[in-house]
Protein backbone atom coordinates (compact mmCIF):
# COMPACT_ATOMS: atom_id res chain seq x y z
CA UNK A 1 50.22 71.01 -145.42
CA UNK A 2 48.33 69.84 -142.32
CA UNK A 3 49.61 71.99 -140.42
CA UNK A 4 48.05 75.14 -142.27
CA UNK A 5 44.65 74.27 -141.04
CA UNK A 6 45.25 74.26 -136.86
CA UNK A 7 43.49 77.64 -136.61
CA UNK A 8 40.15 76.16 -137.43
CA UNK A 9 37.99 75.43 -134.14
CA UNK A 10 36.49 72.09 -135.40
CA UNK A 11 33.11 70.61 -133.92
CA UNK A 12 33.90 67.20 -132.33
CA UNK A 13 30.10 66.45 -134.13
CA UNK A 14 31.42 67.25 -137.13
CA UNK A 15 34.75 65.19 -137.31
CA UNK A 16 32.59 62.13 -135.76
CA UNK A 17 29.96 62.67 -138.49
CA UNK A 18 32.90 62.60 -140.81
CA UNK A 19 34.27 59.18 -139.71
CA UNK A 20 30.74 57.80 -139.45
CA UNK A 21 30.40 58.43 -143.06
CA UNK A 22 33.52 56.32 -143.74
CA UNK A 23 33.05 53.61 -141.94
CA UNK A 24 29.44 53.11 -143.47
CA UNK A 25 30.85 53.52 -147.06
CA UNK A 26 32.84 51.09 -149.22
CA UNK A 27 36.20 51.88 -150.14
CA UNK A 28 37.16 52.57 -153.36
CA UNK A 29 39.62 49.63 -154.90
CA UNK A 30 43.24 50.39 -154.11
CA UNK A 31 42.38 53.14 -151.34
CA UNK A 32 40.95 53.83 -148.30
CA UNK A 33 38.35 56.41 -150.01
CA UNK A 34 34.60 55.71 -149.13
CA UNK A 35 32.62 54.95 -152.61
CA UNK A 36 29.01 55.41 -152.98
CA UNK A 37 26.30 53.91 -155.31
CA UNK A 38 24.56 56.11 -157.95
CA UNK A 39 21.31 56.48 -156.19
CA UNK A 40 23.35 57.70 -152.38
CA UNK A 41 24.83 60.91 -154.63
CA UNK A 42 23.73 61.46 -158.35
CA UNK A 43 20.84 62.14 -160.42
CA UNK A 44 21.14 62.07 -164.44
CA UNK A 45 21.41 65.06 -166.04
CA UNK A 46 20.90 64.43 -170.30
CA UNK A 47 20.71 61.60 -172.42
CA UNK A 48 19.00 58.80 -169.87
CA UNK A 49 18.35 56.86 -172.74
CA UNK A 50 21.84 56.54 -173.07
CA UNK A 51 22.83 55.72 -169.94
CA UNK A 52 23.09 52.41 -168.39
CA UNK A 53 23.26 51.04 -164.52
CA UNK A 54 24.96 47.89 -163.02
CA UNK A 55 22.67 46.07 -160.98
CA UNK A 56 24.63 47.28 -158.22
CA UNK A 57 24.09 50.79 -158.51
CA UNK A 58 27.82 51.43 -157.79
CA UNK A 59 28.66 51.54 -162.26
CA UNK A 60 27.01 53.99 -164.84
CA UNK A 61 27.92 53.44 -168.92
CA UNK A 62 27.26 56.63 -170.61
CA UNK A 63 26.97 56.55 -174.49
CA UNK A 64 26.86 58.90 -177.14
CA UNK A 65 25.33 57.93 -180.67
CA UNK A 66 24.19 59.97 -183.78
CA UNK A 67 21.13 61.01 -181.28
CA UNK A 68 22.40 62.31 -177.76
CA UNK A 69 25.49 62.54 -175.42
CA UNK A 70 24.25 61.52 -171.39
CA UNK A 71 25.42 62.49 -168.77
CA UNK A 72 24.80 62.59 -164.75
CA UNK A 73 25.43 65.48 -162.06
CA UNK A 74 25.76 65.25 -158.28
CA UNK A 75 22.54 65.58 -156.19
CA UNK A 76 23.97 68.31 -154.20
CA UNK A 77 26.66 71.19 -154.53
CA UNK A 78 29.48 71.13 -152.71
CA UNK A 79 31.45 73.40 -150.61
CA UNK A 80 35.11 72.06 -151.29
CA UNK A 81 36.04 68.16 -151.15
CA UNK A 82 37.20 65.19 -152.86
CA UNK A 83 35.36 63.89 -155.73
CA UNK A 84 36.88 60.39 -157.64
CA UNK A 85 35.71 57.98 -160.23
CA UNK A 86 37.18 54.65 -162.29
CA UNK A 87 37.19 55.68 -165.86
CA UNK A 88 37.45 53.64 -168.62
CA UNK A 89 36.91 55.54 -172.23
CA UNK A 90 35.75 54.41 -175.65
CA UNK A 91 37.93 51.92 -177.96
CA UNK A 92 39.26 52.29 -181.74
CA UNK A 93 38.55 55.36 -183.85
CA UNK A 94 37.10 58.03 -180.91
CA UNK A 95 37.96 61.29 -183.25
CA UNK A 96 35.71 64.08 -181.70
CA UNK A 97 34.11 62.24 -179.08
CA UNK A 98 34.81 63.58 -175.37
CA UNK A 99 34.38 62.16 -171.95
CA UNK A 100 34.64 64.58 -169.44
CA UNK A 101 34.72 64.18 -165.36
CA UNK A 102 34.18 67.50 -163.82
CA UNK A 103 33.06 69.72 -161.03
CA UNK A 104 31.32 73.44 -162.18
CA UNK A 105 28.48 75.62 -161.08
CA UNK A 106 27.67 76.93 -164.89
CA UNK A 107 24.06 76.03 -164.16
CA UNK A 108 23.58 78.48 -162.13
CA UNK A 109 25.92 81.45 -162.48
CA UNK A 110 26.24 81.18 -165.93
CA UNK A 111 28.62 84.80 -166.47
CA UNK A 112 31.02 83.87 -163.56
CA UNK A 113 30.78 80.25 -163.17
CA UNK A 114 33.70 78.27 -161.37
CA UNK A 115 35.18 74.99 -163.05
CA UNK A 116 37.47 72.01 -162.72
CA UNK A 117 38.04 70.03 -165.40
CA UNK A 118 39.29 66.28 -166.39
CA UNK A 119 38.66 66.27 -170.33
CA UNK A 120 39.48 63.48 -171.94
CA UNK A 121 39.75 64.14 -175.87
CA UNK A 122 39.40 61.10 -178.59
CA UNK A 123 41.76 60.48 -181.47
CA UNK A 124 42.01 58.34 -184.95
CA UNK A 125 42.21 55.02 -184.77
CA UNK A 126 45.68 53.70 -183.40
CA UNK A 127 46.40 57.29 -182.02
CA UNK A 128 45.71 58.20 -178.25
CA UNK A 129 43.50 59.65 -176.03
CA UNK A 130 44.72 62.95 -174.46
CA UNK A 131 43.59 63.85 -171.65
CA UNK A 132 43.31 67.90 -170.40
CA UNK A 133 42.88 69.67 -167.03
CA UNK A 134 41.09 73.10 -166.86
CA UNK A 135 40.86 75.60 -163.60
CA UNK A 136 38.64 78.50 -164.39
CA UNK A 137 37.60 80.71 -161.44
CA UNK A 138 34.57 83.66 -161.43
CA UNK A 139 34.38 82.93 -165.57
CA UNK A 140 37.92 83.52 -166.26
CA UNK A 141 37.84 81.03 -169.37
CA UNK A 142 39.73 84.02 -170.95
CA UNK A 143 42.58 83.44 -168.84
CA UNK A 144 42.42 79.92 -169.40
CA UNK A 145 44.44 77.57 -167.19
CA UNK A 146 44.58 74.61 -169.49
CA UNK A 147 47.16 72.17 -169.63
CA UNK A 148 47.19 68.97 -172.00
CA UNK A 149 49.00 65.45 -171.37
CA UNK A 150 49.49 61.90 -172.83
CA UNK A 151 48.63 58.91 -170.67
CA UNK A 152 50.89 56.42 -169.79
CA UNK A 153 48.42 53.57 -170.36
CA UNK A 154 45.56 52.63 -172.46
CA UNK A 155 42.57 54.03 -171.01
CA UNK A 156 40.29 51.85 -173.16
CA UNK A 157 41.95 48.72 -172.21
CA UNK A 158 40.60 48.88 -167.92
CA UNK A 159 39.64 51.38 -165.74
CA UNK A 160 41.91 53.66 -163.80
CA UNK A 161 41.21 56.62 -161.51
CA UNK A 162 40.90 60.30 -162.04
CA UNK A 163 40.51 62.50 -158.89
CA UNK A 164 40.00 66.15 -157.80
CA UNK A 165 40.69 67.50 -154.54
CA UNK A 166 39.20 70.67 -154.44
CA UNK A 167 39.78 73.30 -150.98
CA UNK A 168 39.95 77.03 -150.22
CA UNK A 169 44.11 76.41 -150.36
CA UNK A 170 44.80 74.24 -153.31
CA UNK A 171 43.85 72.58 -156.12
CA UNK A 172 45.27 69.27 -156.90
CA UNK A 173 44.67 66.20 -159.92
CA UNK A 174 45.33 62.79 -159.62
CA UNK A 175 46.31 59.76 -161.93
CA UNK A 176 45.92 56.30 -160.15
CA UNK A 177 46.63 58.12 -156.84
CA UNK A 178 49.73 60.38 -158.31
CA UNK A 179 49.32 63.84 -158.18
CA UNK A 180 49.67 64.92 -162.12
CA UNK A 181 48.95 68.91 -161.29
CA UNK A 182 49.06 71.33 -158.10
CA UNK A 183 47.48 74.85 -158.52
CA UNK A 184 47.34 76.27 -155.22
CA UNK A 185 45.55 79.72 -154.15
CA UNK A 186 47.66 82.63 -154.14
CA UNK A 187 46.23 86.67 -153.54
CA UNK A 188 47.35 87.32 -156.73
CA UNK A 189 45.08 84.76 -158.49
CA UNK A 190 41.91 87.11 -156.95
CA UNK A 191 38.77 85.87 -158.08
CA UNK A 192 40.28 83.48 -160.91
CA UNK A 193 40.72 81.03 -158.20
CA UNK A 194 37.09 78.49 -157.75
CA UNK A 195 35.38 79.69 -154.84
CA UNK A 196 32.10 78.90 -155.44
CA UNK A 197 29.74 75.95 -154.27
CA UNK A 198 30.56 73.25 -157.19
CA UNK A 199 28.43 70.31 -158.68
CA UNK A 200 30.11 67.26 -160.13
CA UNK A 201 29.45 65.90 -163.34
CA UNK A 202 30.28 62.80 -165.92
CA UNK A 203 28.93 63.12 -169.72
CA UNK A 204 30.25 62.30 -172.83
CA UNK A 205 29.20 64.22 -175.91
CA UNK A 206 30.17 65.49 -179.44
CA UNK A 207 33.12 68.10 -179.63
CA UNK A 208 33.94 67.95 -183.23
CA UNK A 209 34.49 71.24 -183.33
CA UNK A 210 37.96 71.30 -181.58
CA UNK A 211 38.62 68.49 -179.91
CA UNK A 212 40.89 66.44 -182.38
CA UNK A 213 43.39 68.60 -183.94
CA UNK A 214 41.40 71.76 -183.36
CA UNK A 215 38.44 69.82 -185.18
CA UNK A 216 40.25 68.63 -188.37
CA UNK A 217 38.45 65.08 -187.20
CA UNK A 218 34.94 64.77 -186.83
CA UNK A 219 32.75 61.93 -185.13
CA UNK A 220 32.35 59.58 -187.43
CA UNK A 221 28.91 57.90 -185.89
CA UNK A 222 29.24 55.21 -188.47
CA UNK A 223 31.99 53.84 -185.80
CA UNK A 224 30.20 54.13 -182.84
CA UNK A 225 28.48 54.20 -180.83
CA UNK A 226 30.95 55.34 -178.32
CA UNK A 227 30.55 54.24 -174.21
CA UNK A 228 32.46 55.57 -171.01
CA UNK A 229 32.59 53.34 -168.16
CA UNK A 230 32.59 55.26 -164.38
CA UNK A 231 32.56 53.13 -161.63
CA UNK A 232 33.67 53.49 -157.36
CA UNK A 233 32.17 57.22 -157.44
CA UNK A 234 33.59 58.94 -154.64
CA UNK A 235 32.09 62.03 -153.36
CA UNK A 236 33.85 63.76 -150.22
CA UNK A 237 32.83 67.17 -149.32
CA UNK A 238 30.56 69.27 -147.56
CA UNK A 239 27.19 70.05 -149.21
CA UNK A 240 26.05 73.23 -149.56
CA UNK A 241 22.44 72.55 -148.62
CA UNK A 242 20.53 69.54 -147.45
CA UNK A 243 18.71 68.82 -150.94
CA UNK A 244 19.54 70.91 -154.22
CA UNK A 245 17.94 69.56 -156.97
CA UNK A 246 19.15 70.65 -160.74
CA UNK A 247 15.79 71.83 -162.24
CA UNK A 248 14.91 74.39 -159.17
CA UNK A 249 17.50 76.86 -160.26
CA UNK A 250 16.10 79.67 -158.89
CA UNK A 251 16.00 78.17 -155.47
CA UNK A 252 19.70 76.89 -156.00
CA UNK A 253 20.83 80.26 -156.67
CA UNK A 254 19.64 81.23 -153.53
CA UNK A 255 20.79 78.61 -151.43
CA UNK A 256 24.00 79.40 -152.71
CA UNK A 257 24.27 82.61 -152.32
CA UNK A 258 24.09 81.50 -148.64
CA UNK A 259 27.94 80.11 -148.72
CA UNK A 260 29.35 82.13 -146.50
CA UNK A 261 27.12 81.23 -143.76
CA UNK A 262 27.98 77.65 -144.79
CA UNK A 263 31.89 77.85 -144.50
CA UNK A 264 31.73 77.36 -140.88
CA UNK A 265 29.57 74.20 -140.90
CA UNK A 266 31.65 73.05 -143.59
CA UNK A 267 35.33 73.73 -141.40
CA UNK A 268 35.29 70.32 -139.82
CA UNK A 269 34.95 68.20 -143.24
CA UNK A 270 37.52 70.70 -144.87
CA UNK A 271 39.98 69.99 -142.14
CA UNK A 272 39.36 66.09 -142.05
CA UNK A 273 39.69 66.64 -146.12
CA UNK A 274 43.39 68.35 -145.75
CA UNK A 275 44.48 65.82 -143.21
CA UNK A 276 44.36 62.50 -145.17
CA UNK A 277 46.90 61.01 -146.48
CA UNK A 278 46.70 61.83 -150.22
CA UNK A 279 46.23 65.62 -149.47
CA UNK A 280 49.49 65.82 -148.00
CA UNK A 281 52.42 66.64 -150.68
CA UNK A 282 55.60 65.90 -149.44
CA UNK A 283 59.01 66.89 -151.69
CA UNK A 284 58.78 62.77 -152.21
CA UNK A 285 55.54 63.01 -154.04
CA UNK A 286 56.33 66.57 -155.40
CA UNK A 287 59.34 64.87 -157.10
CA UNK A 288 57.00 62.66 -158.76
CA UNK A 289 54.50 64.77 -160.03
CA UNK A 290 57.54 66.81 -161.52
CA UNK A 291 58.32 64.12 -163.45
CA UNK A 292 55.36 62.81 -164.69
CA UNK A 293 54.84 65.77 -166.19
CA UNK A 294 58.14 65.92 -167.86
CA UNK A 295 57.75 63.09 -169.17
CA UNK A 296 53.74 63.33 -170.35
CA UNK A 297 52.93 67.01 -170.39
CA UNK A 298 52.01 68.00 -173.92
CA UNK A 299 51.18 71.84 -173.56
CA UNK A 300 50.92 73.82 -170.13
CA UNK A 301 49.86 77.41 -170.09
CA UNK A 302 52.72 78.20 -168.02
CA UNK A 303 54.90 78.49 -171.15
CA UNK A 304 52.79 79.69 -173.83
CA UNK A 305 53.99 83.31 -173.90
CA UNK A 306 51.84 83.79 -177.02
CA UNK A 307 48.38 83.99 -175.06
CA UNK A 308 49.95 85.15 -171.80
CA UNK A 309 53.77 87.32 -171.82
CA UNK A 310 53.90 86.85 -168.39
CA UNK A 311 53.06 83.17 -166.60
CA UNK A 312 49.85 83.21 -163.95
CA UNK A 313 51.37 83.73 -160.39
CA UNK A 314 50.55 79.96 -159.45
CA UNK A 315 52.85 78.58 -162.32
CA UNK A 316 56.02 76.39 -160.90
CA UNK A 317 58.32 77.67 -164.22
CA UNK A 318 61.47 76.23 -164.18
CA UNK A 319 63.67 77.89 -167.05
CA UNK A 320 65.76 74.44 -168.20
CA UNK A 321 62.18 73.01 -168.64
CA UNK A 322 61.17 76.04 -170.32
CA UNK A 323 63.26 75.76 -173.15
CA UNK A 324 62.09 72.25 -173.97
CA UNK A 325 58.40 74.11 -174.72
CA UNK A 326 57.45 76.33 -177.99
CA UNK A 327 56.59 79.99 -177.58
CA UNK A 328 52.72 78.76 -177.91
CA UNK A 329 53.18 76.19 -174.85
CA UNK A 330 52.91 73.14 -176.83
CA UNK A 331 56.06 70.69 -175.99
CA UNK A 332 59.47 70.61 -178.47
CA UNK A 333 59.91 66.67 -176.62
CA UNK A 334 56.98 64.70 -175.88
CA UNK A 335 54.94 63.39 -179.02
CA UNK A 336 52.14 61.36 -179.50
CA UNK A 337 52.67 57.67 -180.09
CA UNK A 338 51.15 55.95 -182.45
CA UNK A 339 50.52 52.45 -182.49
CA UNK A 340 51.38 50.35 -184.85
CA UNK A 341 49.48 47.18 -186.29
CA UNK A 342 50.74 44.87 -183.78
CA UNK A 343 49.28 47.44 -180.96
CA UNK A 344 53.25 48.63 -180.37
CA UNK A 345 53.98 51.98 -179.94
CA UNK A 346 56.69 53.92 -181.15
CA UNK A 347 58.93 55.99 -179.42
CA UNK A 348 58.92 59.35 -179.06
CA UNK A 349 61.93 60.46 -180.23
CA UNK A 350 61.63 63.69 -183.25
CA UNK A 351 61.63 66.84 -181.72
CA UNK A 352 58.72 68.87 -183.35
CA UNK A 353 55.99 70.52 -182.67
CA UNK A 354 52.66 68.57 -181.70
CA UNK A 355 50.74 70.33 -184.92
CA UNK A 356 53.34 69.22 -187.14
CA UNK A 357 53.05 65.44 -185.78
CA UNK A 358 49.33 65.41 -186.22
């Protein structure tokens, strides 16, 4: 994939900017990604009150309670990057609650607003958190690119990392360094693909409306409260201005309206971005991915025929794998587990339908 990028001219100030910045930085555990304390990149966004700081600066605790969600978004928008945090969500009965980890400019163009999501949804006690991934491009939340997975861990039990890489070719999710979901740009996708200047966020609020079983299961606040734990916050990209702070939307909206003039300035960071290590996809890694998701997908939009008769141009559909997947997308295989009293879980062996097992 490197090799895509050689027609950029890239300023030798730019690229030694770029390894200036990683050498100052801290890498995150496990990687060779630069971190960054709260203060060097963030600003809260809701629920301060709610939100707690290690003395180090380089953890945030968010907490939702019968009175308020929290959350934080980055101080600046960004034009393309890699954006990374250590998540560890909520314990015991979660029904309702969700943690999300996500990049979106809804702030500010609130009819065509880009988005990349990392939801993760709560469950009943002794049943697990799924966790969903959402692409929406110029508002195109009515074509939907959702797709819905178990984890392969307990997220409540330590941290592990979640990570976007976000450019003007592909869009790719991470797991603990595996790539769990490749949507790269095609013509076809036209303006559904994210193009705009994106802000990244962390909250955790209520979703009791849909988030458990379409919102059969409520919060139940008498359980909570409920806290998320993000900690080695990466944020890798090119911002779109110097300073854009959150309240001054009208001057936001008119800094980015400026993008274009921006791309160049940006072309340097994009192509040091493409040309590390964990942008590169060989067939190894490829392989991998495919079966991760085999193995944890729960729905992908690819096959739900019932929304869409004809799969988004971007969709990888293999027709064996197809047939393991209900008309509506949800998966005939994969169920969730539930743990038992001793903190077992059961296979997943009955083939049904995910509604049915809930």
């Amino acid at each position: 994939m490197a090799a895509c990028w050689h027609h950029y001219q890239v300023p030798v100030a730019l690229l030694v900017a770029a390894l200036t910045m990683m050498i100052m930085a801290r890498p995150a555990a496990g990687s060779d990604v630069p971190t960054i304390a709260f203060d060097e990149g963030f600003t809260p966004l809701f629920g301060e009150a709610n939100m707690e700081r290690s003395p180090d600066d380089r953890t945030v605790r968010l907490t939702l309670n019968r009175y308020s969600g929290s959350g934080f978004i980055s101080s600046h928008y960004y034009h393309h990057g890699f954006f990374s945090a250590a998540i560890r969500l909520p314990k015991d009965h979660t029904a309702g609650v969700v943690v999300a980890f996500y990049l979106s400019n809804g702030d500010v163009f609130e009819k065509n607003h880009d988005e990349l999501d990392f939801e993760f949804l709560g469950n009943r006690r002794r049943h697990e958190w799924r966790l969903q991934t959402n692409v929406y491009g110029n508002g195109s939340t009515d074509r939907g690119r959702e797709e819905r997975y178990l984890m392969p861990f307990d997220p409540t039990a330590e941290a592990h990392r979640f990570s976007i890489l976000w450019s003007s070719r592909v869009v790719i999710f991470y797991m603990d360094g595996v790539a769990v979901r490749e949507v790269p740009r095609s013509g076809a996708m036209g303006g559904d693909y994210p193009s705009k200047p994106m802000a990244l966020y962390a909250t955790i609020w209520d979703g009791s409306t849909w988030a458990t079983d379409n919102g059969r299961y409520k919060v139940n606040y008498k359980r909570g409260p409920f806290t998320a734990e993000f900690s080695d916050l990466v944020l890798r990209g090119c911002p779109a201005a110097a300073v854009m702070r959150h309240e001054d939307t009208a001057a936001l909206q008119l800094q980015l309206g400026a993008a274009a003039e921006n791309r160049d300035r940006c072309a340097g960071a994009e192509f040091e971005l493409m040309t590390a290590d964990y942008a590169i996809v060989t067939p190894r890694k490829r392989m991998e991915m495919r079966r991760w998701r085999q193995r944890q997908m729960l729905y992908t939009v690819c096959y739900d025929t019932n929304r869409y008769p004809a799969p988004f141009p971007e969709c990888d559909v293999n027709m064996a794998e197809r047939q393991k997947f209900w008309e509506w997308g949800e998966s005939k295989v994969v169920r969730p587990r539930v743990r038992g009293r001793s903190g077992r879980r059961r296979p997943a062996t009955q083939l049904v339908s995910l509604q049915q097992a809930d």
